[in-house]
PDB file of N, CA and C in Angstrom:
ATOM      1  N   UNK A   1      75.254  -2.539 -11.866  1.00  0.00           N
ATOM      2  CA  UNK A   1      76.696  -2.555 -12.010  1.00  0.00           C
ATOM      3  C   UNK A   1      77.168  -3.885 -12.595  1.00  0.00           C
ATOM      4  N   UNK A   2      76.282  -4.779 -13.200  1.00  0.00           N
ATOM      5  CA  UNK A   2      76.669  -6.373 -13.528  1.00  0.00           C
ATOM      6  C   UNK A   2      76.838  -5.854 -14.789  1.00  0.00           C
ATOM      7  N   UNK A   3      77.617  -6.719 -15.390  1.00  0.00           N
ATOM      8  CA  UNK A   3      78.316  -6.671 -17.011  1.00  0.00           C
ATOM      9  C   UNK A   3      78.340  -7.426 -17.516  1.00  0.00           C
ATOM     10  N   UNK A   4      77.923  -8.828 -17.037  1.00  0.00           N
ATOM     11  CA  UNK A   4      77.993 -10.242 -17.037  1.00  0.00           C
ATOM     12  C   UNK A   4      76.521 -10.704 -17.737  1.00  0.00           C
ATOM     13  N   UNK A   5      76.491 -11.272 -18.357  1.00  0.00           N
ATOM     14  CA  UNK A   5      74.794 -12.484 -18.846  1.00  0.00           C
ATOM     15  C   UNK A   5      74.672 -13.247 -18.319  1.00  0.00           C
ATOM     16  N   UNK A   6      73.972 -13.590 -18.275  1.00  0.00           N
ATOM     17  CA  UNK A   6      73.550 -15.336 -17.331  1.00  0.00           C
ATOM     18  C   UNK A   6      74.633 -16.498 -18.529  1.00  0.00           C
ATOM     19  N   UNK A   7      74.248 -16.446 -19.569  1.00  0.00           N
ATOM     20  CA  UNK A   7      75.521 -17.242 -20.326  1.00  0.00           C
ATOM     21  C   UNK A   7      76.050 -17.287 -19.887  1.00  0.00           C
ATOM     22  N   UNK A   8      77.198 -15.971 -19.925  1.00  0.00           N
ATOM     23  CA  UNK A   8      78.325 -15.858 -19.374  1.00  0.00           C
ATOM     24  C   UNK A   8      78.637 -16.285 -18.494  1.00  0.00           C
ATOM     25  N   UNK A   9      78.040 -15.948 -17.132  1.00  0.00           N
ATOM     26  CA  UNK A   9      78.185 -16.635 -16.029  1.00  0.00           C
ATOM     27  C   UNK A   9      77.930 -17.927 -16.033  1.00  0.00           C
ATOM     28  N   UNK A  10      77.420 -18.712 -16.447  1.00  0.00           N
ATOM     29  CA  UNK A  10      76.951 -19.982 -16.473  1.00  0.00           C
ATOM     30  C   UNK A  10      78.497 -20.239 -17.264  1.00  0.00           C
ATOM     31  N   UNK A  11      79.178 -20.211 -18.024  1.00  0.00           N
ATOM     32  CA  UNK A  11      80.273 -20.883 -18.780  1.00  0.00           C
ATOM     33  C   UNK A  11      80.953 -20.318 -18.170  1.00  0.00           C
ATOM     34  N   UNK A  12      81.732 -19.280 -17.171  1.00  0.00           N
ATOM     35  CA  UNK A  12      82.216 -18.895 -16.250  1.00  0.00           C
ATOM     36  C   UNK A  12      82.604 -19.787 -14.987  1.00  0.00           C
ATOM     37  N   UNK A  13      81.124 -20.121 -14.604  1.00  0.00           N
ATOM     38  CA  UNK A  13      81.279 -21.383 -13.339  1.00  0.00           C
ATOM     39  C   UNK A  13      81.437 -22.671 -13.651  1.00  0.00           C
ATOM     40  N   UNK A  14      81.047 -22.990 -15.170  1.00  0.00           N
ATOM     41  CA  UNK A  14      81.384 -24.645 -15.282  1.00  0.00           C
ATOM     42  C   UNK A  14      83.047 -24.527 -15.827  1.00  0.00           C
ATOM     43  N   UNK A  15      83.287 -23.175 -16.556  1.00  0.00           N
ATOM     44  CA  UNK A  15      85.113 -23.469 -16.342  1.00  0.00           C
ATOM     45  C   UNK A  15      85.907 -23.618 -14.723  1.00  0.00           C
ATOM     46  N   UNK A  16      84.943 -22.857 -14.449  1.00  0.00           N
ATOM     47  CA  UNK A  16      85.617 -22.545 -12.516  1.00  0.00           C
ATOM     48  C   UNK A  16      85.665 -24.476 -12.374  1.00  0.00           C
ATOM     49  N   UNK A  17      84.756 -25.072 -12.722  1.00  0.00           N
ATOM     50  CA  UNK A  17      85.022 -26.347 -11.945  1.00  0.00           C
ATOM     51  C   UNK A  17      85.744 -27.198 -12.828  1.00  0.00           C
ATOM     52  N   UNK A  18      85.988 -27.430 -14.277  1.00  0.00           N
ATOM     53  CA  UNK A  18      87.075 -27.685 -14.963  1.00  0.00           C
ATOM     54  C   UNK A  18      88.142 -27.363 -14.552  1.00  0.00           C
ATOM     55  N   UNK A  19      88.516 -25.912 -14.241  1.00  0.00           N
ATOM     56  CA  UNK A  19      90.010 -25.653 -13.916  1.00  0.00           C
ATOM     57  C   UNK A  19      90.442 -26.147 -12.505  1.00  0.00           C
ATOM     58  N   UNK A  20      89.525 -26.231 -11.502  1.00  0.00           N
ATOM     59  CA  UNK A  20      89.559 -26.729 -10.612  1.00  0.00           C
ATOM     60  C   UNK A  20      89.310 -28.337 -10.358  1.00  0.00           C
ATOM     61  N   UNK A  21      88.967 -29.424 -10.963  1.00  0.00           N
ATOM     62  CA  UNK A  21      88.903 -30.613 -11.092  1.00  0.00           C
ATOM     63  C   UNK A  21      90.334 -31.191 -11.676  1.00  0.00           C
ATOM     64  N   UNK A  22      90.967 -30.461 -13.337  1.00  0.00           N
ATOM     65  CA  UNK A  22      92.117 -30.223 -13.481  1.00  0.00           C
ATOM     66  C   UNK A  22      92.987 -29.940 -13.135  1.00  0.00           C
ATOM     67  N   UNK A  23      93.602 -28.853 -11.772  1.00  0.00           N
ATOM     68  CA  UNK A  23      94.475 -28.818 -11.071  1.00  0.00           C
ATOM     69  C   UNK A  23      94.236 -29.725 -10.190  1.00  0.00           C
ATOM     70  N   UNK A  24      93.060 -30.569  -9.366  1.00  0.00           N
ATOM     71  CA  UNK A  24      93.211 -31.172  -8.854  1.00  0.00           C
ATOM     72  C   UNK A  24      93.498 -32.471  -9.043  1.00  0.00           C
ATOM     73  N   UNK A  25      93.702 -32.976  -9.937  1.00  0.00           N
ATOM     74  CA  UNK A  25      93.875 -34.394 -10.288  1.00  0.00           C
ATOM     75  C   UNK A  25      94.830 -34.585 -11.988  1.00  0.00           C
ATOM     76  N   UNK A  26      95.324 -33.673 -12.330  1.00  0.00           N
ATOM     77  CA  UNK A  26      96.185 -33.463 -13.470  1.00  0.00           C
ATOM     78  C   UNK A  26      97.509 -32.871 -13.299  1.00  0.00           C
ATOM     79  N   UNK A  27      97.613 -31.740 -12.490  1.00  0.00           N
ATOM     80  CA  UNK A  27      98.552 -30.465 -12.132  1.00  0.00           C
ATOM     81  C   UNK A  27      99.201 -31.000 -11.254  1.00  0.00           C
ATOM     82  N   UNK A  28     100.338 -30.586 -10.968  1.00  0.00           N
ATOM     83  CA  UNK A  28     101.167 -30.363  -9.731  1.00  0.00           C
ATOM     84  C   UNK A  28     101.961 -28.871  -9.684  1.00  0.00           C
ATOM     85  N   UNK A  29     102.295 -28.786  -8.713  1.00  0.00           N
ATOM     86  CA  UNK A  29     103.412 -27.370  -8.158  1.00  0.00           C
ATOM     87  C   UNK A  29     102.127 -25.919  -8.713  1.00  0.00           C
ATOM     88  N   UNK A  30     102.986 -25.258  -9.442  1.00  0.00           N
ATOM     89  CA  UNK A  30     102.690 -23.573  -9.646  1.00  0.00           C
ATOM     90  C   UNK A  30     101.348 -24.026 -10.451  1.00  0.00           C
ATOM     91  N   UNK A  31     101.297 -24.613 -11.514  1.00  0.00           N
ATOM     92  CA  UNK A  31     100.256 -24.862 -12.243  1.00  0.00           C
ATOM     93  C   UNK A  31      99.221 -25.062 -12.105  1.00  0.00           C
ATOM     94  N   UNK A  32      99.509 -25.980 -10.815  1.00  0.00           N
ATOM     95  CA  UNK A  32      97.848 -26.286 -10.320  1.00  0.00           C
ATOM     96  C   UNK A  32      97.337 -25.238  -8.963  1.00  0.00           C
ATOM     97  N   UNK A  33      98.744 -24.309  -8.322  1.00  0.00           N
ATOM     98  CA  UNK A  33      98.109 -23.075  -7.988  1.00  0.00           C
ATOM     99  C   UNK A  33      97.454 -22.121  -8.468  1.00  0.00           C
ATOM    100  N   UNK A  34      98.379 -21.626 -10.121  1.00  0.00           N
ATOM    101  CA  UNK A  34      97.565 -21.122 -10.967  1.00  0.00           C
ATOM    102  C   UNK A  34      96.188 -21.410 -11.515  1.00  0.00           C
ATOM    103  N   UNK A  35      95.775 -22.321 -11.461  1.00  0.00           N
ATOM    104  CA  UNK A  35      94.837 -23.136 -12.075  1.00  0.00           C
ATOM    105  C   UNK A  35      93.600 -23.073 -10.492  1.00  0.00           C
ATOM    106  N   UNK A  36      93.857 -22.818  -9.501  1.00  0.00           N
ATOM    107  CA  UNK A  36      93.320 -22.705  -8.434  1.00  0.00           C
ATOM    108  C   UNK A  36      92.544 -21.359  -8.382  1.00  0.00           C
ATOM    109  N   UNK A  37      93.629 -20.589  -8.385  1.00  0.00           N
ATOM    110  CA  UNK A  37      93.340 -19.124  -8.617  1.00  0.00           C
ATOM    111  C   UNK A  37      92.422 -18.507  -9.665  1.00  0.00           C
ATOM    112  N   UNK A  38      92.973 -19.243 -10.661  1.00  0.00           N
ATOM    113  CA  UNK A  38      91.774 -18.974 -12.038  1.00  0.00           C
ATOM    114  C   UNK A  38      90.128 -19.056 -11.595  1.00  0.00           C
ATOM    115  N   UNK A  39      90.675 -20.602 -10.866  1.00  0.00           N
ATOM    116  CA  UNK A  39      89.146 -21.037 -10.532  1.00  0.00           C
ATOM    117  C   UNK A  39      88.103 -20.307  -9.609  1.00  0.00           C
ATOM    118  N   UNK A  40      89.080 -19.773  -8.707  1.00  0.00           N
ATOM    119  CA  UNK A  40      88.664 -19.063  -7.517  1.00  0.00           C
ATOM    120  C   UNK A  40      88.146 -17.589  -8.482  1.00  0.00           C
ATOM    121  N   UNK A  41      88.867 -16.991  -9.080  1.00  0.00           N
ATOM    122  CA  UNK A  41      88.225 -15.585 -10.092  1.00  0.00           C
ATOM    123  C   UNK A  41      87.380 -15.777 -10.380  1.00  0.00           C
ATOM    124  N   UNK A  42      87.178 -17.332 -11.468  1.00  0.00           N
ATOM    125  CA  UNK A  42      85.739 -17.214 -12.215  1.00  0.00           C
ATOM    126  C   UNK A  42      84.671 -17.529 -11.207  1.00  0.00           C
ATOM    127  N   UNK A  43      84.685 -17.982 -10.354  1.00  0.00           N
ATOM    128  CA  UNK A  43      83.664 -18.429  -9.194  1.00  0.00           C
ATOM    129  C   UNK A  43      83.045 -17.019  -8.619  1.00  0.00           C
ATOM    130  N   UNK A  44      84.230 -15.891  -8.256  1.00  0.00           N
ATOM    131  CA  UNK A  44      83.810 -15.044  -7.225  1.00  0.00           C
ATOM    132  C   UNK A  44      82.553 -14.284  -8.837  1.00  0.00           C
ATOM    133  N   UNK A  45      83.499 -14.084  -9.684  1.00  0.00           N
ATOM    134  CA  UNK A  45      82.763 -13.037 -11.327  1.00  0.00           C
ATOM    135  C   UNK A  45      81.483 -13.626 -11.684  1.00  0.00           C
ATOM    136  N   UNK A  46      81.870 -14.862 -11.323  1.00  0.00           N
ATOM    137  CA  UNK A  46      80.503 -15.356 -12.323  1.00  0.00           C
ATOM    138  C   UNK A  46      79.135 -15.446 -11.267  1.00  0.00           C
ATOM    139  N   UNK A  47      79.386 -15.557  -9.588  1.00  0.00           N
ATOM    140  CA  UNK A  47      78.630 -15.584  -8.752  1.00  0.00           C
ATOM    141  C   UNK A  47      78.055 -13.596  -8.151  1.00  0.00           C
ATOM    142  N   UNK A  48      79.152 -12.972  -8.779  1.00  0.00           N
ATOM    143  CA  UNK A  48      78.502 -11.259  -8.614  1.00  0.00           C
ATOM    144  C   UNK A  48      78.737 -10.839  -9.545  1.00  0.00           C
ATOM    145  N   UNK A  49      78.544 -11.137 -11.318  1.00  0.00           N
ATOM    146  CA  UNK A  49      78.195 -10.569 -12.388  1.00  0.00           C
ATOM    147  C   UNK A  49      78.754  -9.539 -12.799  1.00  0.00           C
ATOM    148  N   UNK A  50      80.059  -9.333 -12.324  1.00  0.00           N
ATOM    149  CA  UNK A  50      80.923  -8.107 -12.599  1.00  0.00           C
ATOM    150  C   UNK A  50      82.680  -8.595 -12.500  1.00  0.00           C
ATOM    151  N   UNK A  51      83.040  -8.290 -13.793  1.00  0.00           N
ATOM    152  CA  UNK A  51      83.833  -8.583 -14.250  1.00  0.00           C
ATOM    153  C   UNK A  51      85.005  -7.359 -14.402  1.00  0.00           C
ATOM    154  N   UNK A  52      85.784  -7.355 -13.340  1.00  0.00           N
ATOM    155  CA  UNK A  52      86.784  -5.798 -13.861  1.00  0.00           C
ATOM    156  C   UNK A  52      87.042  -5.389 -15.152  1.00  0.00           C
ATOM    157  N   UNK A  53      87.915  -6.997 -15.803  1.00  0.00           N
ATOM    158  CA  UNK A  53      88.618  -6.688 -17.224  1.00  0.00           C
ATOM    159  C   UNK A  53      87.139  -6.423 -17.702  1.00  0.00           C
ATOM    160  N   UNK A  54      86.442  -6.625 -18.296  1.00  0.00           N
ATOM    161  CA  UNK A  54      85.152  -6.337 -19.015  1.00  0.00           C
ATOM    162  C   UNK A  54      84.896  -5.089 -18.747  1.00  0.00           C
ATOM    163  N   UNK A  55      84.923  -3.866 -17.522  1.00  0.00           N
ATOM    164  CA  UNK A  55      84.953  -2.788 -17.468  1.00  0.00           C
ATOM    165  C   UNK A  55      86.300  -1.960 -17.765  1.00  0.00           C
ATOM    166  N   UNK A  56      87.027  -2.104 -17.200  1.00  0.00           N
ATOM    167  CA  UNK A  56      88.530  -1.775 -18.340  1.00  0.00           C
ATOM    168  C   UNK A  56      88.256  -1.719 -19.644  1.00  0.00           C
ATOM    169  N   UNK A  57      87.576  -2.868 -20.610  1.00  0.00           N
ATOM    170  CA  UNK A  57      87.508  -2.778 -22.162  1.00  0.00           C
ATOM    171  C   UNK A  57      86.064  -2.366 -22.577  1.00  0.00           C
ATOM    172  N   UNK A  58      85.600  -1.748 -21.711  1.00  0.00           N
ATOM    173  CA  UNK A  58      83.716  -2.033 -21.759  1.00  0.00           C
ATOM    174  C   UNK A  58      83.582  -2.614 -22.636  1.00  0.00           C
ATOM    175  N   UNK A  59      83.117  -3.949 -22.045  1.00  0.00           N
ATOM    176  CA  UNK A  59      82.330  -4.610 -23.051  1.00  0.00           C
ATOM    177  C   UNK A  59      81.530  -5.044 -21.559  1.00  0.00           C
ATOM    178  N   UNK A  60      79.903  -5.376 -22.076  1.00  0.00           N
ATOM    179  CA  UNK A  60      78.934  -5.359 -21.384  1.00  0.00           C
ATOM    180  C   UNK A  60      78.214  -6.385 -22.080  1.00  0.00           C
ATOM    181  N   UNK A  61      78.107  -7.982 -21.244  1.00  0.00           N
ATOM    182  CA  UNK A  61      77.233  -8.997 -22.091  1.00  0.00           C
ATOM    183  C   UNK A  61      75.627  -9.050 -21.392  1.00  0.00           C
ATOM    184  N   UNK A  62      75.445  -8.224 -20.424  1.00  0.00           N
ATOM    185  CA  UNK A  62      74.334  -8.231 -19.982  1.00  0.00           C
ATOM    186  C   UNK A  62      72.926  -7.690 -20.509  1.00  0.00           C
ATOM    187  N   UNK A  63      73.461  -7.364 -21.481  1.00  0.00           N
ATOM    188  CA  UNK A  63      72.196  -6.958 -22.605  1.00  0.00           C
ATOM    189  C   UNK A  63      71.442  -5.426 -21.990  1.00  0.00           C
ATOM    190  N   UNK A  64      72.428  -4.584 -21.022  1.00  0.00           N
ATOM    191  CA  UNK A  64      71.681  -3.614 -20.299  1.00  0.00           C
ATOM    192  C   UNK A  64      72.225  -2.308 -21.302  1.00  0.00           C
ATOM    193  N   UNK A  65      72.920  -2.300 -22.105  1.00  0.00           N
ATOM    194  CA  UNK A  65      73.484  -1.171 -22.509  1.00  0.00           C
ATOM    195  C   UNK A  65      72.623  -0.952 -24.016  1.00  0.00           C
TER     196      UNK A  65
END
């Protein structure tokens, strides 16, 4: 059920900690909640290889299709 590549995921989790290093020390108010949240998505996607929007548009980087 993964849709995800190891790439992917790998540039997935080093944005998770960009967006999250960035709200933490750049952001204030909504922005750096938003920017929290982002981080928190790509963390949970990139750590279980399944990506909703990517099934919504099938697209599949896992090289299984």
């Amino acid at each position: 059920m993964k849709n995800e590549g190891i790439w992917d995921r790998i540039v997935r989790f080093v944005l998770a900690l960009v967006f999250f290093a960035v709200g933490s020390l750049y952001v204030d108010g909504y922005a750096r909640l938003a920017l929290y949240v982002l981080s928190l998505m790509m963390v949970i996607t990139s750590t279980t290889g399944f990506c909703l929007l990517y099934k919504f548009l099938d697209i599949d980087t896992s090289g299984k299709k």
